[in-house]
C-alpha atoms as a PDB file:
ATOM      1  CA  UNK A   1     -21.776  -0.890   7.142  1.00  0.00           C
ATOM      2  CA  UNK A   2     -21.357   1.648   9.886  1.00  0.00           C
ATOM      3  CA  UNK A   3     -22.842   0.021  12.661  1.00  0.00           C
ATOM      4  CA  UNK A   4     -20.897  -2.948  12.271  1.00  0.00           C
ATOM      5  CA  UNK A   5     -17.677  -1.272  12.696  1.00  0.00           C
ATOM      6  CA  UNK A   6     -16.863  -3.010  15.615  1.00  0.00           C
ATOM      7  CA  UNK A   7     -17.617  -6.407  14.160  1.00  0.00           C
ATOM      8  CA  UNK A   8     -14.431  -8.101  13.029  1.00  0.00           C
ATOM      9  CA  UNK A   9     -16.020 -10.078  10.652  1.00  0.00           C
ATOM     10  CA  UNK A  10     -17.127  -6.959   8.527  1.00  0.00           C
ATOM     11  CA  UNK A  11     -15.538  -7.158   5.184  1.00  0.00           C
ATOM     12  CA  UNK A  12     -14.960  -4.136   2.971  1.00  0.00           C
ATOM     13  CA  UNK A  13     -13.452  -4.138  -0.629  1.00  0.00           C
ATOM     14  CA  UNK A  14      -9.968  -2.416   0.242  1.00  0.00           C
ATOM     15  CA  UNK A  15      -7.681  -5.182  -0.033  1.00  0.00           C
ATOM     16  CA  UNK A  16      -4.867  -6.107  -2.329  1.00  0.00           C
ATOM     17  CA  UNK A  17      -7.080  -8.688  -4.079  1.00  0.00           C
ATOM     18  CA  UNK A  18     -10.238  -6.830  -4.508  1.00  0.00           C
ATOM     19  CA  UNK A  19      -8.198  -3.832  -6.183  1.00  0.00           C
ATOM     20  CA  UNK A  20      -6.196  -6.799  -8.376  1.00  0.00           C
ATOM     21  CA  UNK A  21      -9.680  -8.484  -9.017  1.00  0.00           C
ATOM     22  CA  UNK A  22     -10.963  -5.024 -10.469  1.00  0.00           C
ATOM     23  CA  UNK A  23      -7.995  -4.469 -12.590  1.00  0.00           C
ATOM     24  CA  UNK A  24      -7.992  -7.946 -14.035  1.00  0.00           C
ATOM     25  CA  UNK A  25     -11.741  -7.786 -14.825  1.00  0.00           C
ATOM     26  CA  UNK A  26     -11.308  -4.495 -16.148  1.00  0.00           C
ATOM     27  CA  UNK A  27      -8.388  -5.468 -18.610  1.00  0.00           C
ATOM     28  CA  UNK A  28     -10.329  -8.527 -19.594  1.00  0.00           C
ATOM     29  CA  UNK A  29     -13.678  -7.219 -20.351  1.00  0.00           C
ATOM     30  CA  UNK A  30     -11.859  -4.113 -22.404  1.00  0.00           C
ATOM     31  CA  UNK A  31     -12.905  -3.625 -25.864  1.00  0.00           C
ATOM     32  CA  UNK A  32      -9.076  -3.108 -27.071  1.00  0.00           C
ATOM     33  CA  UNK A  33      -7.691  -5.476 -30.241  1.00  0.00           C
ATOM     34  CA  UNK A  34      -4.713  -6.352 -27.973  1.00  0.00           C
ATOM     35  CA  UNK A  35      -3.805  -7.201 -24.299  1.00  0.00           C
ATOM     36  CA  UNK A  36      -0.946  -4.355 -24.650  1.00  0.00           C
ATOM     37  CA  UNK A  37      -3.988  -2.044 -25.268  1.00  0.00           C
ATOM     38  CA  UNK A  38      -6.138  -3.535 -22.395  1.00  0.00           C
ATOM     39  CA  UNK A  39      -3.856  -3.005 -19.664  1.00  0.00           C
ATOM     40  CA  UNK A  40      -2.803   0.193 -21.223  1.00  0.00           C
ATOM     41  CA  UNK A  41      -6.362   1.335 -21.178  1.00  0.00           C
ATOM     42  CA  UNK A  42      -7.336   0.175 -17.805  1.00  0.00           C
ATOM     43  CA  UNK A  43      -3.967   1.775 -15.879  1.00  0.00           C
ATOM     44  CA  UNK A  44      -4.252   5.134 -18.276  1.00  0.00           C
ATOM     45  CA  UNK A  45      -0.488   4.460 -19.611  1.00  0.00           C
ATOM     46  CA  UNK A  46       1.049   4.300 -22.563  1.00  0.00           C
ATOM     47  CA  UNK A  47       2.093   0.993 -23.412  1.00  0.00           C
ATOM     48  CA  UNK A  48       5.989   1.010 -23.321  1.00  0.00           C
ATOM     49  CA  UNK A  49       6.786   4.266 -21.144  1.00  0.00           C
ATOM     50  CA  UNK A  50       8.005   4.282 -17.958  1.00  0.00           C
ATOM     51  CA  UNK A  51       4.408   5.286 -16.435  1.00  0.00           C
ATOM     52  CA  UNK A  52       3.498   1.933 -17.751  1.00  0.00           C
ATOM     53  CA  UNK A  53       5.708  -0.246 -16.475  1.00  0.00           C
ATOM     54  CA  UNK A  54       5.343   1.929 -13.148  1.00  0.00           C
ATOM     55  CA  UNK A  55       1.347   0.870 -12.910  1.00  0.00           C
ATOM     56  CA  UNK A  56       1.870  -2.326 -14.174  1.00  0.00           C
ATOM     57  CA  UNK A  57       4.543  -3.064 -11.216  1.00  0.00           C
ATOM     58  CA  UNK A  58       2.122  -2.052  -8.555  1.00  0.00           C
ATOM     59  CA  UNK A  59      -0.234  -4.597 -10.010  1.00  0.00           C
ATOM     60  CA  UNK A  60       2.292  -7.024  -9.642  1.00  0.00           C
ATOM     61  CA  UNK A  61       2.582  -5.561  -5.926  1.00  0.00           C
ATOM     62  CA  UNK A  62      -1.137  -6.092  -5.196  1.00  0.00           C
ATOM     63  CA  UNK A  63      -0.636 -10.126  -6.305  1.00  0.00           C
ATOM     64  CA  UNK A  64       2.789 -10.192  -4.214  1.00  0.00           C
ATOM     65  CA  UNK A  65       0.486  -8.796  -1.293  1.00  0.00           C
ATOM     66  CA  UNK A  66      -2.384 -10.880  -1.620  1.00  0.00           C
ATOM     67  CA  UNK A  67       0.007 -14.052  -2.195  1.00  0.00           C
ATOM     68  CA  UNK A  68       1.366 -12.365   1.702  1.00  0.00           C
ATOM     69  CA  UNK A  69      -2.350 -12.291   2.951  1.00  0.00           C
ATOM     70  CA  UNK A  70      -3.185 -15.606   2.121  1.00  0.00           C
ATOM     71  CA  UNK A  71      -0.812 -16.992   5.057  1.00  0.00           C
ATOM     72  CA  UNK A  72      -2.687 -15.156   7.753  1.00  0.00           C
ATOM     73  CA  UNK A  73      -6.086 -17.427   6.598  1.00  0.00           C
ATOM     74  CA  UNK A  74      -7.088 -20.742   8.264  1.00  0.00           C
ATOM     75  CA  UNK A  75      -4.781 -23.298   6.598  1.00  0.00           C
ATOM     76  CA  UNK A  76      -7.807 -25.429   4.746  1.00  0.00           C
ATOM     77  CA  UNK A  77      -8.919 -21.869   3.354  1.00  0.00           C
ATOM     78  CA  UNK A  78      -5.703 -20.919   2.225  1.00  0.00           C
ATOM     79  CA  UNK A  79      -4.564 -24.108   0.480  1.00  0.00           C
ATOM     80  CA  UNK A  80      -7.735 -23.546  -1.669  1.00  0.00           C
ATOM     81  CA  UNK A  81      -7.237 -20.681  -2.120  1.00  0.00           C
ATOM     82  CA  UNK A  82      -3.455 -20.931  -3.421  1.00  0.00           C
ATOM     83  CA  UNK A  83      -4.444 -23.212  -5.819  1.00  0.00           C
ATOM     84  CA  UNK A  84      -5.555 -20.413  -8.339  1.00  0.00           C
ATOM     85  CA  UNK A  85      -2.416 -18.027  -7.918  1.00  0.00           C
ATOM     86  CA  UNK A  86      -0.709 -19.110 -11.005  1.00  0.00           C
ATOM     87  CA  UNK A  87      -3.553 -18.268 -12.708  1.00  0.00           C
ATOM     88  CA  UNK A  88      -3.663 -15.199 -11.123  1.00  0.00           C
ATOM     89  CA  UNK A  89      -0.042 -14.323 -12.037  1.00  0.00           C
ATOM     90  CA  UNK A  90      -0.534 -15.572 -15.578  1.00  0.00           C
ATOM     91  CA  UNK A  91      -3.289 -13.193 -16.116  1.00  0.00           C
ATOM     92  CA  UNK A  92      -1.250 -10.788 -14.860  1.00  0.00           C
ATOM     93  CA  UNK A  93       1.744 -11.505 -16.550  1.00  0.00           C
ATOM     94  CA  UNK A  94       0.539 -13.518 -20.070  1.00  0.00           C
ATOM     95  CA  UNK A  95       3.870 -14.740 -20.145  1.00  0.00           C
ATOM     96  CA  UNK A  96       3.773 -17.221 -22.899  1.00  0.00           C
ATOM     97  CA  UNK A  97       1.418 -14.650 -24.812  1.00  0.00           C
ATOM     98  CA  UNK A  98       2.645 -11.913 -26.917  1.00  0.00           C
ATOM     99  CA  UNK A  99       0.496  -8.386 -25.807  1.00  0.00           C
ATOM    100  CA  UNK A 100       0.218  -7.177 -29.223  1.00  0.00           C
ATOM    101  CA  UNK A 101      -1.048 -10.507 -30.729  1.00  0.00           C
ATOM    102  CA  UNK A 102      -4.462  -9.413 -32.427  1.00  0.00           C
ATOM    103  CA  UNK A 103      -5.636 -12.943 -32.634  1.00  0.00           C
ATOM    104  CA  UNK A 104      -5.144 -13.067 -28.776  1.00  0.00           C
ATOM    105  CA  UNK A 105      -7.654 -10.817 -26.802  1.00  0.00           C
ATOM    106  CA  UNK A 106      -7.851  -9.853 -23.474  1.00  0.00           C
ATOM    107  CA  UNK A 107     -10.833 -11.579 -22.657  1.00  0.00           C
ATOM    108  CA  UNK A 108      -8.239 -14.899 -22.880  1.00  0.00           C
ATOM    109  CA  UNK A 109      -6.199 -13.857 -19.919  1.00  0.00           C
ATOM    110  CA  UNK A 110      -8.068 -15.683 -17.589  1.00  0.00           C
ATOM    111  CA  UNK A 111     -11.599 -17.652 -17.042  1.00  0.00           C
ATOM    112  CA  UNK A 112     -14.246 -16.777 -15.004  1.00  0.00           C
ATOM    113  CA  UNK A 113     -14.011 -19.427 -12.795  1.00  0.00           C
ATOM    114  CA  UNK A 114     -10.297 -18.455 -11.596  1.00  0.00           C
ATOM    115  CA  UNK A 115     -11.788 -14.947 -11.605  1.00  0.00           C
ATOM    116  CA  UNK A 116     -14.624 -15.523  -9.366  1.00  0.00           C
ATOM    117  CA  UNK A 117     -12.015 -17.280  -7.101  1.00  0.00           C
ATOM    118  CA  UNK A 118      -9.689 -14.058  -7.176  1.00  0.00           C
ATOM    119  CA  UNK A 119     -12.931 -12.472  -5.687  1.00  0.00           C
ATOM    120  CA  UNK A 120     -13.493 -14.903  -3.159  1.00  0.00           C
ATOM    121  CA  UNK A 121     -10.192 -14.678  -1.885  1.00  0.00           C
ATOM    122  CA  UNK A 122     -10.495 -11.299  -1.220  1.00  0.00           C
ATOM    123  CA  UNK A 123     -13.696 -11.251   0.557  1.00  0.00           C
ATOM    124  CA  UNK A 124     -12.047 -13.833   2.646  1.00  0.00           C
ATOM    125  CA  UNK A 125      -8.681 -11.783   3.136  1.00  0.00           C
ATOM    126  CA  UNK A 126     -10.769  -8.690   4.128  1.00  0.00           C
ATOM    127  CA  UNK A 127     -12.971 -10.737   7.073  1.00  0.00           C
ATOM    128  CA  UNK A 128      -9.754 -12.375   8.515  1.00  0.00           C
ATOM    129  CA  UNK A 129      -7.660  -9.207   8.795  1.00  0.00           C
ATOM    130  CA  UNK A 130     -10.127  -6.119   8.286  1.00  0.00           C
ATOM    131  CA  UNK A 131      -8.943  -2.643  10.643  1.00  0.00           C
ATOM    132  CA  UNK A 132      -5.349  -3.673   9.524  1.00  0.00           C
ATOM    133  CA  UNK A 133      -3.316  -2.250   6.859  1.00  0.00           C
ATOM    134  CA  UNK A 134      -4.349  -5.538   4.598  1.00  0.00           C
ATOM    135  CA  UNK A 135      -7.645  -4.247   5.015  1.00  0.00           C
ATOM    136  CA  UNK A 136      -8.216  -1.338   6.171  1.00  0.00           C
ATOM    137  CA  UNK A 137     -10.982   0.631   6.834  1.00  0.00           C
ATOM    138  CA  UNK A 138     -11.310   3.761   5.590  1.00  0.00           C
ATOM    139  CA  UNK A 139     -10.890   5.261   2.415  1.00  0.00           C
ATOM    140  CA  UNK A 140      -9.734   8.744   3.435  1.00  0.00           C
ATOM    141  CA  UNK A 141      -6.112   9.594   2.631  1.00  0.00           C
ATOM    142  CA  UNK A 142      -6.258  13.197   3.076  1.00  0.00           C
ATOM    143  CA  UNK A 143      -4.260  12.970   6.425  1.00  0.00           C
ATOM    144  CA  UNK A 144      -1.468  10.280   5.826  1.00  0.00           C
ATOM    145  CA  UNK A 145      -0.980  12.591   2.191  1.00  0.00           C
ATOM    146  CA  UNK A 146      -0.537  15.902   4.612  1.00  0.00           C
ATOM    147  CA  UNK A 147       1.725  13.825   7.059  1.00  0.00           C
ATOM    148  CA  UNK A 148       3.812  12.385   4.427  1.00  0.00           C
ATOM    149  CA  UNK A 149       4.349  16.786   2.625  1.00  0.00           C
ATOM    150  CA  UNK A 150       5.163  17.538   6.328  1.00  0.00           C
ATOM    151  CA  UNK A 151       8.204  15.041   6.519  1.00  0.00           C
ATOM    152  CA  UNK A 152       9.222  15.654   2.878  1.00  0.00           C
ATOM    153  CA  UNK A 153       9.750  19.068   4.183  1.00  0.00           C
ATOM    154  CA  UNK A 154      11.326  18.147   7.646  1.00  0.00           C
ATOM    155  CA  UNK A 155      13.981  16.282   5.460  1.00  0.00           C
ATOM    156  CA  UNK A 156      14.393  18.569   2.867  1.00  0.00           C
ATOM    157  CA  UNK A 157      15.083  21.475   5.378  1.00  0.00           C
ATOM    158  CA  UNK A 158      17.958  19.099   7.406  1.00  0.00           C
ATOM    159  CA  UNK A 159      21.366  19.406   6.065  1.00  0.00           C
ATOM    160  CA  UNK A 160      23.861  16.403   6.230  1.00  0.00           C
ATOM    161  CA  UNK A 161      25.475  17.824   9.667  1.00  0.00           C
ATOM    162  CA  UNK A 162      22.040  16.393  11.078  1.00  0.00           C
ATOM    163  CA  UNK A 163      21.321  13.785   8.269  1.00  0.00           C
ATOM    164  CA  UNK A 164      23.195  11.042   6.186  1.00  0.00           C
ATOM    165  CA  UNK A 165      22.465  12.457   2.673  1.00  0.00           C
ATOM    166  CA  UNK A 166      21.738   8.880   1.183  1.00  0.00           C
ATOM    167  CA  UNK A 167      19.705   8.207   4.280  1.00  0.00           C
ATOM    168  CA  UNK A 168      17.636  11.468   3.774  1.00  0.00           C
ATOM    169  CA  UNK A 169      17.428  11.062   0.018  1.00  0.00           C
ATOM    170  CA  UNK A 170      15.766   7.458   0.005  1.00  0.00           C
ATOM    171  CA  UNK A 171      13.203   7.963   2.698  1.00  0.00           C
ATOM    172  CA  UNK A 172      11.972  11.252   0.613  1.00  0.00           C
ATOM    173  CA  UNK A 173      11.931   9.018  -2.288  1.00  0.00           C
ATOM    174  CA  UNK A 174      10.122   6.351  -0.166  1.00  0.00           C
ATOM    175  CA  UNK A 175       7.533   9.522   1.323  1.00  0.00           C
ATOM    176  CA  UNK A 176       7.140  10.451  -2.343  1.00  0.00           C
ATOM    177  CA  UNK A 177       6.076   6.750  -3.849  1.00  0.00           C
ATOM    178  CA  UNK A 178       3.533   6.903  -0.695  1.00  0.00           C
ATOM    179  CA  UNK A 179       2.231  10.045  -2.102  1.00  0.00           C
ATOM    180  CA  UNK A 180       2.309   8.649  -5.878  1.00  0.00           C
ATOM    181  CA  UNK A 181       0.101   5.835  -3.983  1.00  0.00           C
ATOM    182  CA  UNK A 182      -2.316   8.360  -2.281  1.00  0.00           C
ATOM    183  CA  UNK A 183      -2.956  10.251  -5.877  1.00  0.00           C
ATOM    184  CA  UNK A 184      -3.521   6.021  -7.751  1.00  0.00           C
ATOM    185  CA  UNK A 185      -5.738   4.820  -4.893  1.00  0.00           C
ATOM    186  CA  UNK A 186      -8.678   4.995  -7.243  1.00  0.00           C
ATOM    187  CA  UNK A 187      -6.618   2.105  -9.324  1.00  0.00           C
ATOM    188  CA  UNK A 188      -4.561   0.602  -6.916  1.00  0.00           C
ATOM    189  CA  UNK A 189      -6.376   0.888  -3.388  1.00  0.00           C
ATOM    190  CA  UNK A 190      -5.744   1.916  -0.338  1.00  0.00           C
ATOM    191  CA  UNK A 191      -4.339  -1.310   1.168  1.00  0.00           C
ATOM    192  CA  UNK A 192      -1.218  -0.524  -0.688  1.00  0.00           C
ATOM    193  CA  UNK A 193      -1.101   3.014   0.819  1.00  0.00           C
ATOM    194  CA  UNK A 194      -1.219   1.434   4.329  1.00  0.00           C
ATOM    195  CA  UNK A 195       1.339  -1.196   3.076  1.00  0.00           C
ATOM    196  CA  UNK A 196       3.808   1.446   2.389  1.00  0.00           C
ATOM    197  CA  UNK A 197       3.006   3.496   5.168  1.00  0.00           C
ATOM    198  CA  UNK A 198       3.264   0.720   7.562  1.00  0.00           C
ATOM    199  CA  UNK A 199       7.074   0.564   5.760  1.00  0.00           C
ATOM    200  CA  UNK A 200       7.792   4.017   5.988  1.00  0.00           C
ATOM    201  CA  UNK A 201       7.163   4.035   9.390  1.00  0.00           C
ATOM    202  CA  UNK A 202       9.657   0.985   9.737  1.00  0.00           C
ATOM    203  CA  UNK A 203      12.294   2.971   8.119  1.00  0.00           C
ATOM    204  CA  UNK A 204      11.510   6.338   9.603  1.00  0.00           C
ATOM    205  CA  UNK A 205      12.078   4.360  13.033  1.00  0.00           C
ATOM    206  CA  UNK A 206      15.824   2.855  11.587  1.00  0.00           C
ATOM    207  CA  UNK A 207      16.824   6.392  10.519  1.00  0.00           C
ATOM    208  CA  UNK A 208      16.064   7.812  14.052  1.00  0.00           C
ATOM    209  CA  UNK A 209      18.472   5.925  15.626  1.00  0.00           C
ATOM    210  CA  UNK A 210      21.477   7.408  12.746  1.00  0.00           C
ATOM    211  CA  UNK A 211      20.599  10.809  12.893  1.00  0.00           C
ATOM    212  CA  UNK A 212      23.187  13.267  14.409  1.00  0.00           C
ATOM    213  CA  UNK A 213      23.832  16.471  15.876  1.00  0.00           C
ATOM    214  CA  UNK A 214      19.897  17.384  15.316  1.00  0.00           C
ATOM    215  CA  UNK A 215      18.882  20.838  16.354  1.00  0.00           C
ATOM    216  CA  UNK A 216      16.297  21.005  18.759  1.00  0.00           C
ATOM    217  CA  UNK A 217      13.873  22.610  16.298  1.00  0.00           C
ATOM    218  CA  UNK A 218      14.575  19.471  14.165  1.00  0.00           C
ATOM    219  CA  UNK A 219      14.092  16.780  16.436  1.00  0.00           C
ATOM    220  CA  UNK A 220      10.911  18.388  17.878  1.00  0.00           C
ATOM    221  CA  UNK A 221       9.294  18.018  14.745  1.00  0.00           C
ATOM    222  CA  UNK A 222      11.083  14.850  13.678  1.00  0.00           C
ATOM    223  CA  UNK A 223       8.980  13.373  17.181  1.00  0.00           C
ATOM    224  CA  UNK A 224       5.708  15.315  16.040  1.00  0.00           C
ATOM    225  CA  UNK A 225       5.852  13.942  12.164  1.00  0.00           C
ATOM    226  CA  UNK A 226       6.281  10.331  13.788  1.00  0.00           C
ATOM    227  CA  UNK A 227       3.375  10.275  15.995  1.00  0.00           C
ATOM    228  CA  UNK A 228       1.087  11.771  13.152  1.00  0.00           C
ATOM    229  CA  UNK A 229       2.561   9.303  10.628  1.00  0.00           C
ATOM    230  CA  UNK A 230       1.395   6.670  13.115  1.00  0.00           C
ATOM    231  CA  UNK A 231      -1.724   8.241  13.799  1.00  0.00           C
ATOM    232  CA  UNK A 232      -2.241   8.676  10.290  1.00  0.00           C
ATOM    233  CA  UNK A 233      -2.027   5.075  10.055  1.00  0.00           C
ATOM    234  CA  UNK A 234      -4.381   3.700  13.072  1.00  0.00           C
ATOM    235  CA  UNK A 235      -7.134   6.253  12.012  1.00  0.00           C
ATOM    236  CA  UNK A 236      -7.020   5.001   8.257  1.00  0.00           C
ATOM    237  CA  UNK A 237      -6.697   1.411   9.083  1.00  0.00           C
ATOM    238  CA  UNK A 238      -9.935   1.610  11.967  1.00  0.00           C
ATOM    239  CA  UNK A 239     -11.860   4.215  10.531  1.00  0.00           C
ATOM    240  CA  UNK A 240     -12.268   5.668  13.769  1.00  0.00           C
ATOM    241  CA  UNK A 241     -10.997   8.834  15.631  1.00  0.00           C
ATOM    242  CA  UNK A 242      -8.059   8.420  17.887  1.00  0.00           C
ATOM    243  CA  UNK A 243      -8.387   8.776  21.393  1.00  0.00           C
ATOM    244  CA  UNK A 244      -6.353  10.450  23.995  1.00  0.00           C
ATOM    245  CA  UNK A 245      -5.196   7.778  25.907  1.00  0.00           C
ATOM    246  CA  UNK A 246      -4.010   5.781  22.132  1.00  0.00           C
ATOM    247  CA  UNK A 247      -2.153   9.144  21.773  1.00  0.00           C
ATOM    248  CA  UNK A 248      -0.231   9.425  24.957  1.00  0.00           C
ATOM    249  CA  UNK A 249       1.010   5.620  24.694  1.00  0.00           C
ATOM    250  CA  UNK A 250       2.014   6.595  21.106  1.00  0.00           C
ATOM    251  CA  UNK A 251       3.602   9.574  22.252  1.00  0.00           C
ATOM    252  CA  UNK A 252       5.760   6.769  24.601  1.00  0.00           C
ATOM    253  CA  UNK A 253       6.793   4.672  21.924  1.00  0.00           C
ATOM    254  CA  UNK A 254       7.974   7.608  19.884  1.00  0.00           C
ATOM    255  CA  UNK A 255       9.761   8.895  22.820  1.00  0.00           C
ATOM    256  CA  UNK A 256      11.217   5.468  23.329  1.00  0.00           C
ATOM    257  CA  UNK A 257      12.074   5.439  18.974  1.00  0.00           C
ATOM    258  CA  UNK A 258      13.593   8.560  18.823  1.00  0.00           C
ATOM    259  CA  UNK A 259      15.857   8.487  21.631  1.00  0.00           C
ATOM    260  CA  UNK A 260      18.748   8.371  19.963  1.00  0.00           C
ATOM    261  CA  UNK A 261      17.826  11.794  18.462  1.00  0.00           C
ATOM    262  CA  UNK A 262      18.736  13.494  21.873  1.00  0.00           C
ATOM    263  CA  UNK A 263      20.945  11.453  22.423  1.00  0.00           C
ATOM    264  CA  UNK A 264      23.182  12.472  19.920  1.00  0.00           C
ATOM    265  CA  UNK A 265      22.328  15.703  20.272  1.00  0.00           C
END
């Protein structure tokens, strides 16, 4: 697939729906008595903690992204394509189906024609929107999980003379989920790393413009992280270096962003 990088038809399998089509394949093809047992298996959970119900929201994330996606496709394509979510979110979901019901096995969550249509979808989501954070790319985290330590530690050394506590609080618990997202990408994909990155930067950019009283050493860095969280984000999503000139009209808009930092300075 390399030399058709620059081809925007090039699909990859790093989408929402081919990570949800996985997971729902996987969960229906287990050999576990019980749909609680399936999913528990397939997400490496226990059913009924906390770590559970964490995994099993992000799968519910991945059909809440792919139901997103499905807008951005040619209007004939995505009405047939809508057509199967409820099954989708049934599968997901069983909810007329009690997990632990013996007599009901996983294999029953869903047929293989709605399956096969999950899988379609996909491949069609990935064509239409591939090099963007629905589809991106690359598969190599190891820079947007560096970028993500350095702002956790940007925001953990600022005190709340600089910083509104809450403020700093959430987007370290926002950086951290990101992180959480990095470490699953073998179960829940990379599209959902770009997903939240792409939001992180969103709120990174809102909390520039409430900081206060930053020291210089602070907002020098605070300019730095953003431009490598961006970065981070262009190179994963392309799967291609970033070039100098990308760089110094990033460098721009993060001047332009941040502002307020010396301004209030």
């Amino acid at each position: 697939a390399g030399d058709r990088q620059g081809d925007m038809s090039f699909s990859n399998e790093n989408t929402a729906a081919h990570n949800l089509h996985t997971l729902i394949a996987s969960v229906r093809n287990s050999t576990e008595s019980t749909i609680a047992g399936s999913w528990s298996a397939v997400l490496g959970a226990e059913w009924g903690t906390l770590e559970f119900t964490r995994r099993h929201t992000e799968v519910v994330s991945l059909l809440q992204l792919t139901m997103q996606q499905l807008v951005a496709l040619p209007e004939r394509q995505r009405a047939r394509c809508e057509r199967h979510v409820s099954a989708w979110w049934a599968a997901v979901i069983q909810p007329i189906t009690n997990w632990m019901d013996e007599t009901r096995p996983a294999r029953s969550i869903i047929d293989d024609d709605k399956l096969d249509h999950l899988e379609s979808t996909a491949d069609l989501i990935s064509g239409h929107l591939v090099g963007s954070n629905a589809a991106p790319r690359s598969t190599d985290l190891d820079q947007m999980r560096a970028t993500c330590d350095e702002w956790i530690d940007l925001l953990t050394a600022m005190g709340d003379d600089e910083i509104n506590g809450p403020v700093r609080d959430q987007l370290i618990s926002q950086l951290r989920h990101v992180i959480w997202l990095v470490e699953n990408s073998g179960t829940f994909g990379g599209a959902r790393v770009a997903e939240e990155a792409s939001t992180m930067i969103g709120a990174l950019a809102q909390a520039s413009a409430s900081v206060v009283n930053m020291r210089e050493e602070s907002a020098s860095r605070w300019k730095k992280a953003f431009l490598a969280l961006v970065t981070a984000c262009i190179v994963f999503n392309q799967a291609s270096p970033i070039f100098q000139e990308s760089i110094t009209a990033g460098e721009q808009i993060v001047k332009e962003i941040t502002s307020a930092i010396s301004d209030s300075r």
